[in-house]
Protein backbone atom coordinates (compact mmCIF):
# COMPACT_ATOMS: atom_id res chain seq x y z
CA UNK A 1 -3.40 -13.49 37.05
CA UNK A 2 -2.16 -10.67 39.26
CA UNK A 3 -2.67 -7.25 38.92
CA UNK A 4 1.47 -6.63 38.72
CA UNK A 5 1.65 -9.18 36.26
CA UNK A 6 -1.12 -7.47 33.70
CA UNK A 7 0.46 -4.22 34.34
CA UNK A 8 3.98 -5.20 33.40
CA UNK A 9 2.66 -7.29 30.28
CA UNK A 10 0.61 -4.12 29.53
CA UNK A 11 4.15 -2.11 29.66
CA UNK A 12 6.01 -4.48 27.51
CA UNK A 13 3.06 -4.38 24.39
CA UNK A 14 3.30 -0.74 25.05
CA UNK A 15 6.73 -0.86 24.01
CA UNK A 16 6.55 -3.23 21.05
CA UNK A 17 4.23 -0.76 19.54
CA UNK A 18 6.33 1.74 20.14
CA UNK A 19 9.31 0.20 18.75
CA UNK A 20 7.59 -0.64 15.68
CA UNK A 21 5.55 3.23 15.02
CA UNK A 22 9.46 4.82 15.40
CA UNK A 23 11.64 1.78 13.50
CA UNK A 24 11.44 4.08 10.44
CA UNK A 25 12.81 6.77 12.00
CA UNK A 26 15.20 4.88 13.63
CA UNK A 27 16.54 2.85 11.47
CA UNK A 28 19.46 3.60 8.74
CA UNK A 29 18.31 6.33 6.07
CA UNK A 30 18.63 4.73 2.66
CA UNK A 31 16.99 7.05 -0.37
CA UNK A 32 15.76 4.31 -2.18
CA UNK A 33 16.80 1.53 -4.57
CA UNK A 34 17.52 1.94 -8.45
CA UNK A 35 13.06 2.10 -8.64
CA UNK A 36 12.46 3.69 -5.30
CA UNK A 37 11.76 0.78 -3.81
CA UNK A 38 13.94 0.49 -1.04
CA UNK A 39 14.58 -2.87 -1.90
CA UNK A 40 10.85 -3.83 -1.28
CA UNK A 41 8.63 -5.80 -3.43
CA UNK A 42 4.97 -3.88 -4.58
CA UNK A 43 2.69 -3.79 -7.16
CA UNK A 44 0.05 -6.32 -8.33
CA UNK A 45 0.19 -9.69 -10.74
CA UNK A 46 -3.53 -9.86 -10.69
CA UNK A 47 -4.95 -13.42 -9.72
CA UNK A 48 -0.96 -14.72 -9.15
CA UNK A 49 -0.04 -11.10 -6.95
CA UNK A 50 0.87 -13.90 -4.19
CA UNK A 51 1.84 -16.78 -6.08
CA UNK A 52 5.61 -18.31 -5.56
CA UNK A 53 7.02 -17.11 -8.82
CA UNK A 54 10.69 -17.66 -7.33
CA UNK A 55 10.94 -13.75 -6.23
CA UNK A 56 10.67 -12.13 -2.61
CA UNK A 57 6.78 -11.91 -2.23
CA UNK A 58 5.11 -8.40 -3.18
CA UNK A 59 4.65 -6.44 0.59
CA UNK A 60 3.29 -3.95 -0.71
CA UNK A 61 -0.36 -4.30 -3.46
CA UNK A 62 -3.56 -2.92 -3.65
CA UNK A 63 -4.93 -6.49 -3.83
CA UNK A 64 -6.08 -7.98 -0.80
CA UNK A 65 -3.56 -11.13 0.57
CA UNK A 66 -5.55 -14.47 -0.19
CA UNK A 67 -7.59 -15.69 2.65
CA UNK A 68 -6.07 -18.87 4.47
CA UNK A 69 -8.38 -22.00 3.72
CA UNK A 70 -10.81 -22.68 7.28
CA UNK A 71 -11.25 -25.48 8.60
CA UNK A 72 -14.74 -26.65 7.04
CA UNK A 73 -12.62 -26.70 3.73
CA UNK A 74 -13.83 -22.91 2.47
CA UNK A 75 -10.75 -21.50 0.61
CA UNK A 76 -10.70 -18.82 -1.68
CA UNK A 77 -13.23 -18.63 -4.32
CA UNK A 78 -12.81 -19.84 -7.60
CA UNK A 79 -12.63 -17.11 -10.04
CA UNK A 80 -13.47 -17.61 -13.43
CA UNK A 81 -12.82 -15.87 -16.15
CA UNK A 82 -12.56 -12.14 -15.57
CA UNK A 83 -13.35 -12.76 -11.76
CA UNK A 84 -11.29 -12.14 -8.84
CA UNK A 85 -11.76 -8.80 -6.86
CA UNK A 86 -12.16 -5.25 -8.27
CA UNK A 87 -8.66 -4.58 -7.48
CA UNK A 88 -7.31 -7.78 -9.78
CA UNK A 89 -9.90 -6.39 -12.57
CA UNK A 90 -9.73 -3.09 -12.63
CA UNK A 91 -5.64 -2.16 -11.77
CA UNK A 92 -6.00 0.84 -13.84
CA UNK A 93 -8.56 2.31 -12.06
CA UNK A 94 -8.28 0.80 -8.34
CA UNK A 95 -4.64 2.31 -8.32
CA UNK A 96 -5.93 5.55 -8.29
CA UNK A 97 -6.49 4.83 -4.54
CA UNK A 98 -3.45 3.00 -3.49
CA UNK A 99 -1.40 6.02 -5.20
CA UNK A 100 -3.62 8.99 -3.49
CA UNK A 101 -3.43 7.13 -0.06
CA UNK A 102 0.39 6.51 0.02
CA UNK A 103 1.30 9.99 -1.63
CA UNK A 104 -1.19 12.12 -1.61
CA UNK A 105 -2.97 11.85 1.14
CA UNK A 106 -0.46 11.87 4.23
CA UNK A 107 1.76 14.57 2.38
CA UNK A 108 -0.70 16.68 0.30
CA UNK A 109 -2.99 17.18 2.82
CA UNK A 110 -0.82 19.11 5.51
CA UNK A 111 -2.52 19.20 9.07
CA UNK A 112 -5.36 17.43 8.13
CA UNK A 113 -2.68 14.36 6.60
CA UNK A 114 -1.01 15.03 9.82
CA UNK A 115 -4.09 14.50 11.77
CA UNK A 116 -5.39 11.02 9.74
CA UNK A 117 -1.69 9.68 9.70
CA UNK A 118 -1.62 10.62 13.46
CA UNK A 119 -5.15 8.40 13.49
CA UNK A 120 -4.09 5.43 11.36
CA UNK A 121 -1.03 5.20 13.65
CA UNK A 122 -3.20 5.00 17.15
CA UNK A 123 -5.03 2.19 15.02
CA UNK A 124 -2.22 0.62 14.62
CA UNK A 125 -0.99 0.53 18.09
CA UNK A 126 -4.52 -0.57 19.29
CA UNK A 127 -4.09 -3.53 16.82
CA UNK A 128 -1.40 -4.66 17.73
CA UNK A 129 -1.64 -4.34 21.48
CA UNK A 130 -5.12 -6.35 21.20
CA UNK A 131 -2.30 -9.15 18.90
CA UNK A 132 0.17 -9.04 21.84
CA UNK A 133 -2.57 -9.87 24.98
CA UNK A 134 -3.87 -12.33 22.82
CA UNK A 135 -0.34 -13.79 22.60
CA UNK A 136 0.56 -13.20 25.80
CA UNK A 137 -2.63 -15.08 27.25
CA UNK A 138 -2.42 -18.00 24.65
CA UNK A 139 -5.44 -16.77 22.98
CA UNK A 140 -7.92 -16.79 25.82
CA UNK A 141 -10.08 -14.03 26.34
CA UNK A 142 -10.90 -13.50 22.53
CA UNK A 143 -13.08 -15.93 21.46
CA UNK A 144 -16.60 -15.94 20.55
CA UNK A 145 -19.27 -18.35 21.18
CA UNK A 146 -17.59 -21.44 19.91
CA UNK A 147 -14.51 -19.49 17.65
CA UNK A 148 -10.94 -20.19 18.62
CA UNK A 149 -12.42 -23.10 20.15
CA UNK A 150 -11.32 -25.67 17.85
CA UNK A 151 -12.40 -28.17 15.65
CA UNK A 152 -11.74 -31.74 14.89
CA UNK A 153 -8.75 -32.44 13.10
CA UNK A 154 -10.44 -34.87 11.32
CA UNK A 155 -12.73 -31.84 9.68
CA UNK A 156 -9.85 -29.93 7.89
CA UNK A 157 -7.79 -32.71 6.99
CA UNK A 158 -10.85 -34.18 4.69
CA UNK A 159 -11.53 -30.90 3.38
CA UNK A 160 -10.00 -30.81 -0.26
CA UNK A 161 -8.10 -27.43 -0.97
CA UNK A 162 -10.51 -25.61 -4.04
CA UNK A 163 -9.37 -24.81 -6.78
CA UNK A 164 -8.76 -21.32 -8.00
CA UNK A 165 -8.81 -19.50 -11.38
CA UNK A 166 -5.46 -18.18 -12.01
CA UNK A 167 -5.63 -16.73 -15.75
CA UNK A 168 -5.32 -18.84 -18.98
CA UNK A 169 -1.19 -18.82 -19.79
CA UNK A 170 -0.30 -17.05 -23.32
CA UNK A 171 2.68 -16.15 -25.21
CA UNK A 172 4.61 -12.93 -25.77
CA UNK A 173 6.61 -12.20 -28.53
CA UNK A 174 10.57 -10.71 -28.67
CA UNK A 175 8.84 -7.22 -29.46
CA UNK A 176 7.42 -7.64 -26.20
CA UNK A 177 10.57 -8.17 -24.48
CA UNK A 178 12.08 -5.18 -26.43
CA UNK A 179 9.02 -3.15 -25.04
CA UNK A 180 10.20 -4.66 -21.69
CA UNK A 181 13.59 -3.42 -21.93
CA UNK A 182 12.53 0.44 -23.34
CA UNK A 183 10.27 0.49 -20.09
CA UNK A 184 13.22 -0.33 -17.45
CA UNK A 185 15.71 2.09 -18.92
CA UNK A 186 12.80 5.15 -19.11
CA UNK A 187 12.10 3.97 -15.67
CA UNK A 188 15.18 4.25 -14.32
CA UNK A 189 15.70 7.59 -16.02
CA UNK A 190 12.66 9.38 -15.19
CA UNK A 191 13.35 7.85 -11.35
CA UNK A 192 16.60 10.02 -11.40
CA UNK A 193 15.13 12.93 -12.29
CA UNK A 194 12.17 12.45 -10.29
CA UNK A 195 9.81 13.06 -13.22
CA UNK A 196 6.26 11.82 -12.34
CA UNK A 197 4.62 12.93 -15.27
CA UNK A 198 6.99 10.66 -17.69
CA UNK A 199 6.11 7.80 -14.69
CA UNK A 200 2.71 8.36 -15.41
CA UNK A 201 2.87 7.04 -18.74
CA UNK A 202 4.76 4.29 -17.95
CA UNK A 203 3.43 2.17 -15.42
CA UNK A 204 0.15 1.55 -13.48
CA UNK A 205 -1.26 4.48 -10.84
CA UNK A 206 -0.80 2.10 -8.07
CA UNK A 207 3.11 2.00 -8.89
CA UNK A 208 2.91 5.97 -9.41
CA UNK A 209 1.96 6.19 -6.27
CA UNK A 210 4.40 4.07 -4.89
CA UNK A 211 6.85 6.11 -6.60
CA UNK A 212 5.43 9.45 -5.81
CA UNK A 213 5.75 8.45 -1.87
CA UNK A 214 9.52 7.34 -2.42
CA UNK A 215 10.43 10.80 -4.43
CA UNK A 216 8.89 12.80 -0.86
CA UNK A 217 10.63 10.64 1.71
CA UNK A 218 13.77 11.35 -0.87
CA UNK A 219 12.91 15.56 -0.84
CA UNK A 220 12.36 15.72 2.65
CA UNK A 221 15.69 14.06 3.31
CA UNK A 222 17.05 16.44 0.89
CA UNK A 223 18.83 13.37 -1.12
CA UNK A 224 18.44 12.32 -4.36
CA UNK A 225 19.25 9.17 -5.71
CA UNK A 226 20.97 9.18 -9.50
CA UNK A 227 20.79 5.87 -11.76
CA UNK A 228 22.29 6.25 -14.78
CA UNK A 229 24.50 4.67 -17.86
CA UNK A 230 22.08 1.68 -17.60
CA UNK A 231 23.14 -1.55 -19.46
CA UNK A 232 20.54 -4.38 -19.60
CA UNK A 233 22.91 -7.70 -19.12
CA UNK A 234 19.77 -10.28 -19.14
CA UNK A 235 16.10 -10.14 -19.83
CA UNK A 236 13.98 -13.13 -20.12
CA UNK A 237 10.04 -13.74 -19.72
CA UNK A 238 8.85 -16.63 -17.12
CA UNK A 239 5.33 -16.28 -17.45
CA UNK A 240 2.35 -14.59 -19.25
CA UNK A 241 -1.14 -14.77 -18.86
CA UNK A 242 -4.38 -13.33 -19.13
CA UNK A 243 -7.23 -12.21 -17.22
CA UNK A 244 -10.33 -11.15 -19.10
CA UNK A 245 -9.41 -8.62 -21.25
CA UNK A 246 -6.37 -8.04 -18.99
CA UNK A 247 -2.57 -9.49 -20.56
CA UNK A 248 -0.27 -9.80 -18.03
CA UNK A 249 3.50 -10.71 -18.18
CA UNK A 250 6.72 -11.06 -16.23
CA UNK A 251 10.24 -10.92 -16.85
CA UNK A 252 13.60 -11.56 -14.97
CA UNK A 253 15.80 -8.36 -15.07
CA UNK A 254 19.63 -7.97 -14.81
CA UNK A 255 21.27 -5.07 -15.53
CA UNK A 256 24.71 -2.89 -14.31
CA UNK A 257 23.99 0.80 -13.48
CA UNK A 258 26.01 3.73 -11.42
CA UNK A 259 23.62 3.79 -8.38
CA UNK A 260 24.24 6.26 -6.53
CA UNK A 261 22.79 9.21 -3.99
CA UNK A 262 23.54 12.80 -3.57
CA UNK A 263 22.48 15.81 -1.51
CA UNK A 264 20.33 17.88 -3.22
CA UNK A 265 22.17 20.79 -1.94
CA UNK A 266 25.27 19.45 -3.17
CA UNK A 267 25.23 17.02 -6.18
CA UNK A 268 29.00 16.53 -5.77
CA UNK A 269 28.02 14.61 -2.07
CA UNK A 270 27.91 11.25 -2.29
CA UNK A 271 25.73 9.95 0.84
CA UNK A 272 25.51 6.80 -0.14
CA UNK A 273 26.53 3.85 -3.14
CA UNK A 274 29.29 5.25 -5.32
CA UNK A 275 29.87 6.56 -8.83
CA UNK A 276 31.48 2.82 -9.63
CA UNK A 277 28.66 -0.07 -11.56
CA UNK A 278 27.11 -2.34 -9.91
CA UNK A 279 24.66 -5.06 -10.88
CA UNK A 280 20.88 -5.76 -9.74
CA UNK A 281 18.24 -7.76 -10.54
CA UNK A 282 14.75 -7.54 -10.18
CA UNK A 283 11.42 -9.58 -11.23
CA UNK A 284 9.23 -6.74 -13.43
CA UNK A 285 5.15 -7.66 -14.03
CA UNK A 286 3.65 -5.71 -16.83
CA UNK A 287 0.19 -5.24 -17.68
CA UNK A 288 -1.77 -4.12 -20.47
CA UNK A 289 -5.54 -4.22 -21.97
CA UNK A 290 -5.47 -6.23 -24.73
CA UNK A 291 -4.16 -4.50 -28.19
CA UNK A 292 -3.31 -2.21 -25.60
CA UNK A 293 0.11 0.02 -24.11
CA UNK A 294 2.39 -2.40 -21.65
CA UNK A 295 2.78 -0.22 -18.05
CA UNK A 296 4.57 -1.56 -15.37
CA UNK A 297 2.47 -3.17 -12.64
CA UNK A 298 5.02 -4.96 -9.88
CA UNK A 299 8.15 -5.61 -9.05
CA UNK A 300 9.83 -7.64 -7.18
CA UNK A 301 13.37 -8.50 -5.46
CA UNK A 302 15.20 -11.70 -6.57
C-alpha cells in the first residue's frame, strides 16, 4: 500500500470522526420531545431491555447490549432466577450512575467535566479511527494469533443458540393501569416545569438522569418545552413479568397534548410545535419491588 494512499485514508477517518463529535452541534436544535427524549428510546426492561417488543429499540440503558452468540456456540448466559447483571438486578441502585454520568458529571463538574468530556471525546475518535482502518483494510492488520481468522462454518451452524432466562410472565390488574396513567400525566407535568424533585419520585434514577441531561441541553438553549392539557386516548398493557423480587410491566401509550416550545426569555415565542393538539405514542416500562411503588423505568418510540 503506498504511503499517499495511507495518508489520504488517514484524512478521510479523520473526517468521519469529526463529522460525528460536531453532528450535535450541527444538526437542527429540537428541545426535546413531550418526555425529553428527543424522540429517543432509553431506560431499562431488565432481562427483555433488548428484546423485540414491537417498539424502536432502547439506545440509550444502563444495561449492557447482549453479547452476539460466537462461533463455538457460547451465547449469553442463562440467567436464572434473579440473575442477569447488577444493572438488570439492582435498577434502583445502578441508576445512580447512569444519572450522575449523563447529568452530573459533564455539567456539574465545570472545568474538570470540561476536561473528562474533552477526554471521553479523544476516546471516541481513537475508537473509531482504529473501526475505520480496520474497514478500510478489510480487517487485516487486527487480528491476534488465530482471531479474525475464521472458523469452519460447519462449527457455528451445529452450535444450538442457549437458552436464556427472561423473567416468569405475571398479570397486572386495571389499578395498575390506572397507576400507569397517573404516572404519564405527572410526568408530563413535572417535564414542563422542569421539576426534578417531583421526577424523582416518579421514575427510576437512571431515567432522572436522563431527564436531568435533557432539562440542561433545554437551559442552555434558553428554550423550554411546555406539554400540557394532556388527554390519555389509549392505554393498554402487552407484557408483565418478574425478575426476583423485581415486577416489571409495559404498556402502549396514546395520548393528544399541546406540545409545544418557548424561549425562556419570552414565553409568548413559539420556537418550535404550536399551541394546536397533537397526538403521540410511546411504549412506557415500569418497575417496582414487589408490594412496592411503580416508577418509570423505559420508554420507548412506536
Amino acid at each position: 500500500m503506498s504511503t499517499e494512499f495511507r495518508r489520504w485514508r488517514l484524512f478521510l477517518a479523520l473526517f468521519f470522526c469529526a463529522a460525528i463529535v460536531l453532528a450535535p452541534s450541527l444538526a437542527e436544535a429540537r428541545a426535546g420531545s413531550s418526555y425529553g427524549g428527543g424522540g429517543s428510546s432509553m431506560g431499562s426492561r431488565g432481562m427483555r431491555s433488548f428484546e423485540n417488543n414491537g417498539a424502536a429499540p432502547l439506545t440509550r440503558s444502563v444495561n449492557p447490549a447482549p453479547q452476539a452468540t460466537s462461533p463455538l456456540g457460547g451465547g449469553a448466559p442463562a440467567y436464572g432466577m434473579g440473575g442477569g447483571s447488577f444493572f438488570q438486578r439492582h435498577p434502583f441502585l445502578t441508576g445512580l450512575a447512569g444519572g450522575f454520568i449523563g447529568s452530573w458529571l459533564f455539567h456539574g463538574l465545570g472545568g474538570f467535566g470540561s476536561v473528562l468530556g474533552g477526554l471521553v471525546t479523544f476516546i471516541l475518535i481513537g475508537v473509531v479511527i482504529a473501526f475505520l482502518i480496520r474497514m478500510f483494510s478489510g480487517g487485516r492488520g487486527l487480528s491476534y494469533a488465530g482471531v479474525g481468522a475464521g472458523m469452519p462454518r460447519s462449527v457455528g451452524a451445529a452450535a444450538a443458540p442457549e437458552a436464556r432466562f427472561r423473567g416468569r410472565d405475571i398479570g397486572v390488574g386495571d389499578a395498575d393501569l390506572t397507576e400507569f396513567q397517573r404516572i404519564h400525566a405527572a410526568v408530563q407535568d413535572a417535564w414542563s416545569r422542569g421539576d426534578l424533585g417531583q421526577m424523582r419520585r416518579l421514575m427510576t434514577p437512571e431515567m432522572l438522569g436522563y431527564f436531568s441531561e435533557e432539562l440542561t441541553k433545554n437551559a442552555s438553549q434558553g428554550v423550554q418545552n411546555i406539554v400540557s392539557d394532556v388527554n390519555l386516548l389509549k392505554g393498554d398493557v402487552t407484557e408483565s413479568w418478574e425478575e426476583g423480587d423485581l415486577q416489571y410491566a409495559t404498556a402502549y401509550l396514546r395520548w393528544r397534548a399541546l406540545d409545544y416550545t418557548t424561549r425562556l426569555s419570552d414565553p409568548n415565542q413559539i420556537v418550535a410545535g404550536n399551541r394546536q393538539g397533537t397526538e403521540s405514542e410511546e411504549v412506557w416500562t415500569f418497575v417496582r419491588r414487589r408490594g412496592g411503588e411503580w416508577l418509570l423505568s423505559a420508554i420507548q418510540q412506536v
